[in-house]
Protein backbone atom coordinates (compact mmCIF):
# COMPACT_ATOMS: atom_id res chain seq x y z
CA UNK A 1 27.75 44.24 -10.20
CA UNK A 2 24.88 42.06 -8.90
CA UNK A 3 25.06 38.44 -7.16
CA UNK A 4 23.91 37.15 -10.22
CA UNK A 5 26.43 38.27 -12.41
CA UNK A 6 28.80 37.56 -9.84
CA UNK A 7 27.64 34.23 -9.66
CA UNK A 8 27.95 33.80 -13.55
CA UNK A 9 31.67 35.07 -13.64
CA UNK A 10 32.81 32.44 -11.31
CA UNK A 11 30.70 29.81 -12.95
CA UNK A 12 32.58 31.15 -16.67
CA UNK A 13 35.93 30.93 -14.80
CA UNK A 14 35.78 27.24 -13.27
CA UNK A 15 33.67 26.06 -16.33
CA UNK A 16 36.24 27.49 -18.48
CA UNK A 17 37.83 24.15 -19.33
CA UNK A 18 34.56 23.17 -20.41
CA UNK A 19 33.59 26.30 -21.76
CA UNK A 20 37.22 25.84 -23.95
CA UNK A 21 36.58 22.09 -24.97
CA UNK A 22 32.44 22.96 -25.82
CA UNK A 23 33.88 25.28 -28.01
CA UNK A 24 37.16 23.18 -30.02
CA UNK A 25 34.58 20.07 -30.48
CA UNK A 26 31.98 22.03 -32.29
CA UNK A 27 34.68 24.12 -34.29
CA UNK A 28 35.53 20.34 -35.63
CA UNK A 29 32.05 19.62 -36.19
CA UNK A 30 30.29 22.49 -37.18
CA UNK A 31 33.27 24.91 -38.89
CA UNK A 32 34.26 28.19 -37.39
CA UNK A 33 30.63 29.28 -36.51
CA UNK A 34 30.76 27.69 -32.93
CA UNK A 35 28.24 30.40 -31.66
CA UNK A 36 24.57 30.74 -32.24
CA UNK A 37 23.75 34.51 -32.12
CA UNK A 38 20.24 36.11 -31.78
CA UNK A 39 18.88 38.97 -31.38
CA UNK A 40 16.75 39.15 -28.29
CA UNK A 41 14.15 40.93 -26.28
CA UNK A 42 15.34 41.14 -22.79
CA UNK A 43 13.56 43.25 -19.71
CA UNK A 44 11.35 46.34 -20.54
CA UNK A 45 11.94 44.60 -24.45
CA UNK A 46 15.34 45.92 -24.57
CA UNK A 47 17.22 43.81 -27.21
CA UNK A 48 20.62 42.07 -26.24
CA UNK A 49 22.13 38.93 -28.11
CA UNK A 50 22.31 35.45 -26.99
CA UNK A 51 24.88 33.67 -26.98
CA UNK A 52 24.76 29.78 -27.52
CA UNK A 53 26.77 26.49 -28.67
CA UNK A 54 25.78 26.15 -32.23
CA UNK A 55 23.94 23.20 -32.84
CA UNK A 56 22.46 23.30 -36.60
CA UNK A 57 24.06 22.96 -39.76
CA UNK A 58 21.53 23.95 -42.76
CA UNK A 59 18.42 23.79 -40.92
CA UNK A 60 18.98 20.75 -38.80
CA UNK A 61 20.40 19.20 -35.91
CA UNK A 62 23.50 17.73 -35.67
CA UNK A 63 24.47 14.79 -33.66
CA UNK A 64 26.93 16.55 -31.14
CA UNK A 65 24.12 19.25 -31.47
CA UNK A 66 21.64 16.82 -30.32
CA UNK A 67 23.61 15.64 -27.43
CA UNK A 68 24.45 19.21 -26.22
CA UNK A 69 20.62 19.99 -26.34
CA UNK A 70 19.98 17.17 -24.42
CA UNK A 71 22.17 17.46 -21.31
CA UNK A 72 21.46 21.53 -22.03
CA UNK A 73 25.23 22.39 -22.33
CA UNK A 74 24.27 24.71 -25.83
CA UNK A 75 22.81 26.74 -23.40
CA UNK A 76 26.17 27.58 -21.39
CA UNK A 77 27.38 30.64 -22.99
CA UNK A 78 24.30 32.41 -21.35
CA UNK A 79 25.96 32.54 -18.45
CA UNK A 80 27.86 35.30 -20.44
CA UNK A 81 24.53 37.24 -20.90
CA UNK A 82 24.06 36.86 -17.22
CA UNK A 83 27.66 38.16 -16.36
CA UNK A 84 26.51 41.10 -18.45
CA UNK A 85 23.81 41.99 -16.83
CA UNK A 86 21.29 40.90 -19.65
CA UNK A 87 19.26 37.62 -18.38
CA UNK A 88 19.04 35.83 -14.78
CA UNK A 89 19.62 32.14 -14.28
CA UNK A 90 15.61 32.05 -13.85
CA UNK A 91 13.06 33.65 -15.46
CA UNK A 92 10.94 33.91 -18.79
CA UNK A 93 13.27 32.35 -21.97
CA UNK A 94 13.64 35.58 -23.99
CA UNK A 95 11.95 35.88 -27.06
CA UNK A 96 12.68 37.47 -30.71
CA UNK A 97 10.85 39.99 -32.12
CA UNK A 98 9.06 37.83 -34.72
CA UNK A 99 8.13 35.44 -31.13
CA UNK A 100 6.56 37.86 -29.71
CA UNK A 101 4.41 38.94 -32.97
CA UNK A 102 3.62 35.61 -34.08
CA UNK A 103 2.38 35.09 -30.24
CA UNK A 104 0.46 37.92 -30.09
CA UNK A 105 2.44 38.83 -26.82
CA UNK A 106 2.53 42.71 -28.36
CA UNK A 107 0.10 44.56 -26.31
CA UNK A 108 -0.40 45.94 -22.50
CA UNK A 109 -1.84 42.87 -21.51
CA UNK A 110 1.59 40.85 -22.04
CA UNK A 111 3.70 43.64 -20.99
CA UNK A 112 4.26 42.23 -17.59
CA UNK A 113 6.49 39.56 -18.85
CA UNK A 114 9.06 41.78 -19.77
CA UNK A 115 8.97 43.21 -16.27
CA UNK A 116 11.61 40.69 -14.92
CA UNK A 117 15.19 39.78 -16.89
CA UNK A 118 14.78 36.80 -19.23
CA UNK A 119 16.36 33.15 -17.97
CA UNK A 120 17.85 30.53 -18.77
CA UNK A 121 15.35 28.51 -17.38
CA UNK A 122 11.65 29.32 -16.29
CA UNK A 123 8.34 27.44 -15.39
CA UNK A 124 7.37 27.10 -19.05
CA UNK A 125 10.98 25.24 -20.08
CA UNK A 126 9.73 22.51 -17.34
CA UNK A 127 6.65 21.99 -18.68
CA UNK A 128 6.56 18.62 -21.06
CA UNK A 129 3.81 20.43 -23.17
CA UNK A 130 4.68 23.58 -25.04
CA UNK A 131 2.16 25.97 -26.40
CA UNK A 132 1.45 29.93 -26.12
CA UNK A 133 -1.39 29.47 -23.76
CA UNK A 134 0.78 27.34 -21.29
CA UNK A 135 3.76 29.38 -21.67
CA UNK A 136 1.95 32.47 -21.05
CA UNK A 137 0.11 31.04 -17.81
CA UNK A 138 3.79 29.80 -16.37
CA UNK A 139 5.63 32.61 -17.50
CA UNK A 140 2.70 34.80 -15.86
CA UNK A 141 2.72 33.40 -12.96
CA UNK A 142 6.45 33.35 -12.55
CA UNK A 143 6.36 37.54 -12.82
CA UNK A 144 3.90 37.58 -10.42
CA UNK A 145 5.14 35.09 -7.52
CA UNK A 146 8.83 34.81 -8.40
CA UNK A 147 10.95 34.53 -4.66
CA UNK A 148 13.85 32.41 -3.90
CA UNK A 149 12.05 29.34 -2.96
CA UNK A 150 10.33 29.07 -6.65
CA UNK A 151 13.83 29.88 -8.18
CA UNK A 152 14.93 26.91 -6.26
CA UNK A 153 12.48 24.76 -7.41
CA UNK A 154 13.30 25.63 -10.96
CA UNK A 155 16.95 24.90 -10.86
CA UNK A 156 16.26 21.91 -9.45
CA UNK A 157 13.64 20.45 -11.87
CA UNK A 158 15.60 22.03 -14.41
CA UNK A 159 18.82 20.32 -13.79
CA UNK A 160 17.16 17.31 -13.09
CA UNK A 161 15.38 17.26 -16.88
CA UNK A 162 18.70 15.86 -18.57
CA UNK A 163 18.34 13.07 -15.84
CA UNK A 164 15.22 12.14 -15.68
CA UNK A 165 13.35 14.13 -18.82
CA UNK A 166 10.26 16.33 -19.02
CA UNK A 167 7.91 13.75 -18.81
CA UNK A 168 9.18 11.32 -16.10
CA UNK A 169 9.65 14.79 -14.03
CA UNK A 170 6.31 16.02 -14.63
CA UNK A 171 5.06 12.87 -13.33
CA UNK A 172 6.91 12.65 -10.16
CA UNK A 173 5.76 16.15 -9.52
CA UNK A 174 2.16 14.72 -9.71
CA UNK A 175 2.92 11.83 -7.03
């Protein structure tokens, strides 16, 4: 077992209370679906699922859905990808199939992506505009330069976004 997925089981152990109340709330809210399953493609485009709080109900967000997007707590039960050995903390999100075709991210050129495990959180989920050309450059970039220091930095703009938002971030990153 790796640090990371080390790291992730003790997270899933003293977040369990959490982990157990993120999961009764919903169950209230959204029926007995409390997780959102997906097929993914992971490193080398080896599919895995991904686990996350349900958030949708026909289509659309729901309130408490809204509110766990916002402070990122549907994203919690990733840490149980990570424990598996399936996605890092940090890295390019991991895409679906149909993602990947409608971004024309299928060929050799694009390949390198999938050359690091998928994450949580990467350079492109910091970045107040989304679109594929952006993505690609951040998520490009990441594969090539990714050390501990830019991990850092990640975490810490990314756990900062709930605070502060993508915007007001991006801006103080400018200053």
């Amino acid at each position: 077992m790796k640090l990371t997925q080390i790291v992730a089981s003790l997270f899933i152990i003293i977040l369990s209370p959490i982990f157990l109340i993120m999961t009764i709330i919903p169950f209230f809210f959204n029926g007995k679906k409390v997780f959102f399953k997906q097929i993914r493609l992971g490193k080398n485009k080896n599919f895995f699922t991904i686990l996350k709080l349900k958030t949708m109900t026909d289509g659309k967000i729901t309130s408490l859905g809204k509110v766990l997007r916002n402070l990122a707590l549907d994203e919690l039960p990733q840490l149980i990808n990570i424990a598996r050995g399936e996605m890092n903390f940090i890295g390019p999100r991991p895409l679906t199939l149909y993602d990947v075709k409608r971004l024309g991210w299928n060929d050799k050129y694009h390949f390198k992506r999938w050359s690091v495990k998928p994450g949580i959180t990467g350079l492109a989920q910091l970045s107040p505009v989304c679109n594929k050309k952006i993505s690609w450059q951040k998520d490009s970039f990441y594969v090539d330069n990714h050390n501990f220091k830019l991990n850092l930095t990640i975490l810490i703009r990314s756990l900062l976004i709930p605070i502060f938002g993508k915007n007001k971030l991006s801006k103080l990153n400018r200053k």
